[in-house]
N, C-alpha and C. Protein backbone atom coordinates (compact mmCIF):
# COMPACT_ATOMS: atom_id res chain seq x y z
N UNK A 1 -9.27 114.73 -54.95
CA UNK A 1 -9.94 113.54 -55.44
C UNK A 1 -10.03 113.63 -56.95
N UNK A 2 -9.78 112.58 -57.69
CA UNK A 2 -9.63 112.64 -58.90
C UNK A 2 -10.95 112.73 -59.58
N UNK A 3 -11.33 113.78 -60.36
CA UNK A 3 -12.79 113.91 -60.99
C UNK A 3 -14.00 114.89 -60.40
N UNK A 4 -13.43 115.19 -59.75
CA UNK A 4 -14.29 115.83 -58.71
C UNK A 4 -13.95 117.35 -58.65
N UNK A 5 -15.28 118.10 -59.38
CA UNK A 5 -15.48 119.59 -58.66
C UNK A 5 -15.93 119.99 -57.44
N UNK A 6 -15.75 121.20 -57.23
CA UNK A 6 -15.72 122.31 -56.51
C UNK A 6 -16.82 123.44 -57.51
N UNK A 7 -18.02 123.27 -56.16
CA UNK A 7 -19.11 124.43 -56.41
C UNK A 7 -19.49 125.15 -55.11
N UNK A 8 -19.03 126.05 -55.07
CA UNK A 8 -20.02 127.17 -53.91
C UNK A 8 -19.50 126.39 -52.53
N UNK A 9 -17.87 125.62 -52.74
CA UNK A 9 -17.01 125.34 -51.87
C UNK A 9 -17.48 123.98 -51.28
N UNK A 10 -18.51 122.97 -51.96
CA UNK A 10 -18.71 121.92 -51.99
C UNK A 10 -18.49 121.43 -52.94
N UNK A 11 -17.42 120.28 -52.60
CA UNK A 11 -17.05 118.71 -53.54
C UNK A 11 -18.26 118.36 -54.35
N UNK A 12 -17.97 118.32 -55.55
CA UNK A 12 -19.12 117.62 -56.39
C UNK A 12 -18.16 116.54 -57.49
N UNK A 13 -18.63 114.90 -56.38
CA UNK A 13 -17.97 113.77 -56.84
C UNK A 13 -18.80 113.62 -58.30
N UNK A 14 -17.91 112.33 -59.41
CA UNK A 14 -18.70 111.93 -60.72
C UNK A 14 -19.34 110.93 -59.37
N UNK A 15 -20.51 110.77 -60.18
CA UNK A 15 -21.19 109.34 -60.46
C UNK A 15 -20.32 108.25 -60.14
N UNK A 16 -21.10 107.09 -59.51
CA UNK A 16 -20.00 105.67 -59.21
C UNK A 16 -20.69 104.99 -59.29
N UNK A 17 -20.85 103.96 -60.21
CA UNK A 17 -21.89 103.42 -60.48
C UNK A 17 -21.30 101.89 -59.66
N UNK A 18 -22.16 100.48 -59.48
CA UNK A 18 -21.81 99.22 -58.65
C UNK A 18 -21.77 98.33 -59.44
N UNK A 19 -20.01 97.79 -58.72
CA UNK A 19 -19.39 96.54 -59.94
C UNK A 19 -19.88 95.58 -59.37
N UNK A 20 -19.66 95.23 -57.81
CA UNK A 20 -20.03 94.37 -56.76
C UNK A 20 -20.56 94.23 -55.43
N UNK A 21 -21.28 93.72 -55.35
CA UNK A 21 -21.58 93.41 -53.31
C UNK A 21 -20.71 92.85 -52.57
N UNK A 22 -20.77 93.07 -51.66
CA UNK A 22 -20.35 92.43 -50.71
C UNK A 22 -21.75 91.07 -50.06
N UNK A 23 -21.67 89.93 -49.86
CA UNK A 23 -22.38 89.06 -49.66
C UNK A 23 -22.51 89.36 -47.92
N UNK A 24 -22.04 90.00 -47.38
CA UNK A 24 -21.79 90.06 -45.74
C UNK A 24 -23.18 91.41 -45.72
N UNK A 25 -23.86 91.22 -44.88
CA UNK A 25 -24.96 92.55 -44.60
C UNK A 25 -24.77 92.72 -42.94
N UNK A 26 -24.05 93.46 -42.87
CA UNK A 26 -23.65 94.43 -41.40
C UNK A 26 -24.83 94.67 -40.63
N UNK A 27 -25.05 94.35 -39.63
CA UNK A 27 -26.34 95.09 -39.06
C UNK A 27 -25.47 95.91 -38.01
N UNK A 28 -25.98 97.12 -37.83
CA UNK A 28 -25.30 97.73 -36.68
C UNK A 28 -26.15 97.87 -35.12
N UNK A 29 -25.29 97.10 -34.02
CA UNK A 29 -25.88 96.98 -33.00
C UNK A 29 -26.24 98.47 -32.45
N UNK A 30 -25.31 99.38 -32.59
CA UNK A 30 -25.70 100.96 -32.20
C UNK A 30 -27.43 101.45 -32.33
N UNK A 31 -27.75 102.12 -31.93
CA UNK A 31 -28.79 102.34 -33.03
C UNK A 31 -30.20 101.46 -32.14
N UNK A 32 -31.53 102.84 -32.17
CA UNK A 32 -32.61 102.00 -31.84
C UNK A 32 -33.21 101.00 -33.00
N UNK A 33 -33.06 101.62 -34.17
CA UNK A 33 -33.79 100.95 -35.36
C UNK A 33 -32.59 99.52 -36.19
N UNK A 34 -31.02 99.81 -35.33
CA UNK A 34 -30.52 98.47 -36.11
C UNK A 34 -30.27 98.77 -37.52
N UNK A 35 -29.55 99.90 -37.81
CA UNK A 35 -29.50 99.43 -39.60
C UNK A 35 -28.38 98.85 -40.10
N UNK A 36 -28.77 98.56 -41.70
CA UNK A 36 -28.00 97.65 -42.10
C UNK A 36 -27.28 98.19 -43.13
N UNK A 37 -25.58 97.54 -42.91
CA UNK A 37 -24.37 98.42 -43.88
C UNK A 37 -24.41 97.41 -44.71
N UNK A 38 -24.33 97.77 -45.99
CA UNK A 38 -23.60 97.19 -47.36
C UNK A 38 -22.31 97.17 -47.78
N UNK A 39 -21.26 96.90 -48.12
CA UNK A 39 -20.55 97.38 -49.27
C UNK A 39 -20.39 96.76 -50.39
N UNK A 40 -20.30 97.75 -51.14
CA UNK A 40 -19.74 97.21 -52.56
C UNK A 40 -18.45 98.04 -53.37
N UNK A 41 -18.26 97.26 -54.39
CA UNK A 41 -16.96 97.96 -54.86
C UNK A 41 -17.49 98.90 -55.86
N UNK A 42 -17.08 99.72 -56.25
CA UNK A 42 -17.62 101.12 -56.99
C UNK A 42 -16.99 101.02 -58.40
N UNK A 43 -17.52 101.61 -59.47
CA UNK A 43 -16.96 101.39 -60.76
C UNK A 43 -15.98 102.25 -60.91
N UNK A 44 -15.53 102.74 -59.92
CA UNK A 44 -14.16 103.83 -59.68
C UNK A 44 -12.58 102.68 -58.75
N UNK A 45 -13.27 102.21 -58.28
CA UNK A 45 -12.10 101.08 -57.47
C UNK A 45 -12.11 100.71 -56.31
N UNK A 46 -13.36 101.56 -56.05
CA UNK A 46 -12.90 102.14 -53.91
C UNK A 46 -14.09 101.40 -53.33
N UNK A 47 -14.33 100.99 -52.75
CA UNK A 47 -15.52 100.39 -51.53
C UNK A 47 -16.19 101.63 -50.96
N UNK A 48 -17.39 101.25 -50.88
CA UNK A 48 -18.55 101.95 -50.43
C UNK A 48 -19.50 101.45 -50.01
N UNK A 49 -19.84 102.49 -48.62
CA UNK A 49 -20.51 101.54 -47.41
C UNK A 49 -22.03 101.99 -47.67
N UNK A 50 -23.01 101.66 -47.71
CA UNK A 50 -24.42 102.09 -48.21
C UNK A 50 -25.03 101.43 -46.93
N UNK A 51 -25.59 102.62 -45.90
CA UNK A 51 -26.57 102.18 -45.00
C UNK A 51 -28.14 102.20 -45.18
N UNK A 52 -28.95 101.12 -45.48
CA UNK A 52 -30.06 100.56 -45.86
C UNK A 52 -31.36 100.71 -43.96
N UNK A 53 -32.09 101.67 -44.06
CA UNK A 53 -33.04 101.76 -43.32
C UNK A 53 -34.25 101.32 -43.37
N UNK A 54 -34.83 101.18 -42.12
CA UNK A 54 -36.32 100.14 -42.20
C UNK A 54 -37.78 101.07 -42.63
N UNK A 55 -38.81 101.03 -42.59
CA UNK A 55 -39.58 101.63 -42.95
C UNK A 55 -40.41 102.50 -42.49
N UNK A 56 -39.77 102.41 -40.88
CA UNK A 56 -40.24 103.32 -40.05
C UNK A 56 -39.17 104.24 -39.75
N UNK A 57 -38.29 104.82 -40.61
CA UNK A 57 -37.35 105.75 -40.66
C UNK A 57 -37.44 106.56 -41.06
N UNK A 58 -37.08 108.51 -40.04
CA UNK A 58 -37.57 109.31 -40.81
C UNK A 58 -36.63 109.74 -41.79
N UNK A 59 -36.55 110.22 -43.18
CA UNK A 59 -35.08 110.06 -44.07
C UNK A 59 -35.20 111.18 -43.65
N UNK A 60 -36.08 112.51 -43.53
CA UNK A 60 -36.11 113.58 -43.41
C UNK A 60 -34.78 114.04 -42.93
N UNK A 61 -35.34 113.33 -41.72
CA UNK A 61 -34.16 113.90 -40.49
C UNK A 61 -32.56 113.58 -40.91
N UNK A 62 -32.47 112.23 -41.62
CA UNK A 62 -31.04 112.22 -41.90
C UNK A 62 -30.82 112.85 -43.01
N UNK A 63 -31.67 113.16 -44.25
CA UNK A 63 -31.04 114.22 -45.08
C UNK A 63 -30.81 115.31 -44.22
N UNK A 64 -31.29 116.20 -43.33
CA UNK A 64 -30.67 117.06 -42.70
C UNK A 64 -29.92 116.99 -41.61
N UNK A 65 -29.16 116.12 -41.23
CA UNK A 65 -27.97 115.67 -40.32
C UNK A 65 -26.64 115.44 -41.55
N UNK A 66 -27.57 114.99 -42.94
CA UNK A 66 -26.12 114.59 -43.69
C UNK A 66 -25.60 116.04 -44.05
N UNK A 67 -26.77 117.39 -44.34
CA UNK A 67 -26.28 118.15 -45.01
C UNK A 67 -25.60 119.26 -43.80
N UNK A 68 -26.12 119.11 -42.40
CA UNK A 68 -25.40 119.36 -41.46
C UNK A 68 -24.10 119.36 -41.40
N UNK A 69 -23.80 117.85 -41.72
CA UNK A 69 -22.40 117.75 -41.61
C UNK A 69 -21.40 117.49 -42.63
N UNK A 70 -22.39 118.22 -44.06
CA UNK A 70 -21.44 118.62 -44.81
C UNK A 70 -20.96 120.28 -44.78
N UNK A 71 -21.91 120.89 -44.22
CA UNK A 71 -21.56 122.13 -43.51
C UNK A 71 -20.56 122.26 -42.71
N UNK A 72 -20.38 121.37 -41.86
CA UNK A 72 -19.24 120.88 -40.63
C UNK A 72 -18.05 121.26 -41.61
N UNK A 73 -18.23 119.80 -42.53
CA UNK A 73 -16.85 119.48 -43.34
C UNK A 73 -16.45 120.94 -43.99
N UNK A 74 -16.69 121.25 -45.05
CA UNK A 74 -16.74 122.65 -45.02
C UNK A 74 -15.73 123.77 -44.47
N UNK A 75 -16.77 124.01 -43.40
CA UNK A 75 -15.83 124.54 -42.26
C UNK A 75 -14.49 124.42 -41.84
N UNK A 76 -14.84 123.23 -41.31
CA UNK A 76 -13.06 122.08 -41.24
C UNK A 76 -11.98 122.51 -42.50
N UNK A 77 -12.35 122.04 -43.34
CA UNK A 77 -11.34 122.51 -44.61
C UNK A 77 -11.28 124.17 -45.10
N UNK A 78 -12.30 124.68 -44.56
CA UNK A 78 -11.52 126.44 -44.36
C UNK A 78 -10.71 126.84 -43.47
N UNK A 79 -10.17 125.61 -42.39
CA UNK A 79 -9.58 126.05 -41.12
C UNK A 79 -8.19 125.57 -41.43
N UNK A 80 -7.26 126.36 -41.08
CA UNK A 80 -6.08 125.66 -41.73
C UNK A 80 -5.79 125.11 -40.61
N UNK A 81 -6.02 125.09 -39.16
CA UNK A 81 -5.60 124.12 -38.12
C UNK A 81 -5.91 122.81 -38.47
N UNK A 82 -7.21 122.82 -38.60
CA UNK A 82 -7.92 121.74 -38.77
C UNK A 82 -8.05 121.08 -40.20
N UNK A 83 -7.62 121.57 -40.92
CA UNK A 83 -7.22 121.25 -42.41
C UNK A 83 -5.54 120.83 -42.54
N UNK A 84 -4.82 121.08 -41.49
CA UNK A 84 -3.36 120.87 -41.70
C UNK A 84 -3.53 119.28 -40.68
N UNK A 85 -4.82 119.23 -39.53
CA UNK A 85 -4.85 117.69 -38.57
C UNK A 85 -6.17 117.05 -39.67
N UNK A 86 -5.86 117.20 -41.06
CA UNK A 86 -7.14 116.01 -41.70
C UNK A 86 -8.21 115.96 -40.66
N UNK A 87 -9.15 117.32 -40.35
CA UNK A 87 -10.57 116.87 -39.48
C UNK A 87 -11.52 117.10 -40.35
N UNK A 88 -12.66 115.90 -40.29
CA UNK A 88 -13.85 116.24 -40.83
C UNK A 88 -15.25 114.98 -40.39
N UNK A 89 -15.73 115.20 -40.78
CA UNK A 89 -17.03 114.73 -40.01
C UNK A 89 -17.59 114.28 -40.66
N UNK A 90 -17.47 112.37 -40.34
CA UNK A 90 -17.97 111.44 -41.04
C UNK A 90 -19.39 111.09 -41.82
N UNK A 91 -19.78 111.17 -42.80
CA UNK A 91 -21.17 110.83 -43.27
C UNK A 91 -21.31 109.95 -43.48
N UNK A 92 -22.79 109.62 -43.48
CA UNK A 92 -23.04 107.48 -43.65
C UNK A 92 -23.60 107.55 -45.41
């Protein structure tokens, strides 16, 4: 990825700051609480999906599911099986 270090074997992206929205607000039927996807275009070029939670959400828990499964990813890309089949484990 262009711009992007490597610390202690985690990706550390620049900053992306927001050129645009998307006018469409996704609600996702999955899900007891229903949340809602954004995108916008990034001051880098690329679209980015930003999931927006209600107020009875614990973030707790998903900061530690996100950093879970940057642990996953991680992993995945030390494996050359699984680094030669592109596996890794999606974050919101």
């Amino acid at each position: 990825m262009h711009g992007a270090e490597v610390a202690a074997g985690i990706e550390v992206r620049p900053r992306v700051g927001m050129q645009t929205m998307d006018p469409v607000v996704k609600i996702e039927l999955s899900g007891i609480t229903r949340p809602r996807t954004v995108t916008y275009l990034g001051t880098d070029g690329t679209h980015h999906r930003v999931v927006h939670k209600g107020p009875k959400e614990d973030m707790r828990q998903d900061r530690m599911v996100t950093q879970l499964l940057r642990v996953f990813n991680v992993l995945l890309a030390a494996d050359p099986h699984a680094k030669a089949r592109g596996l890794r484990m999606r974050e919101h």
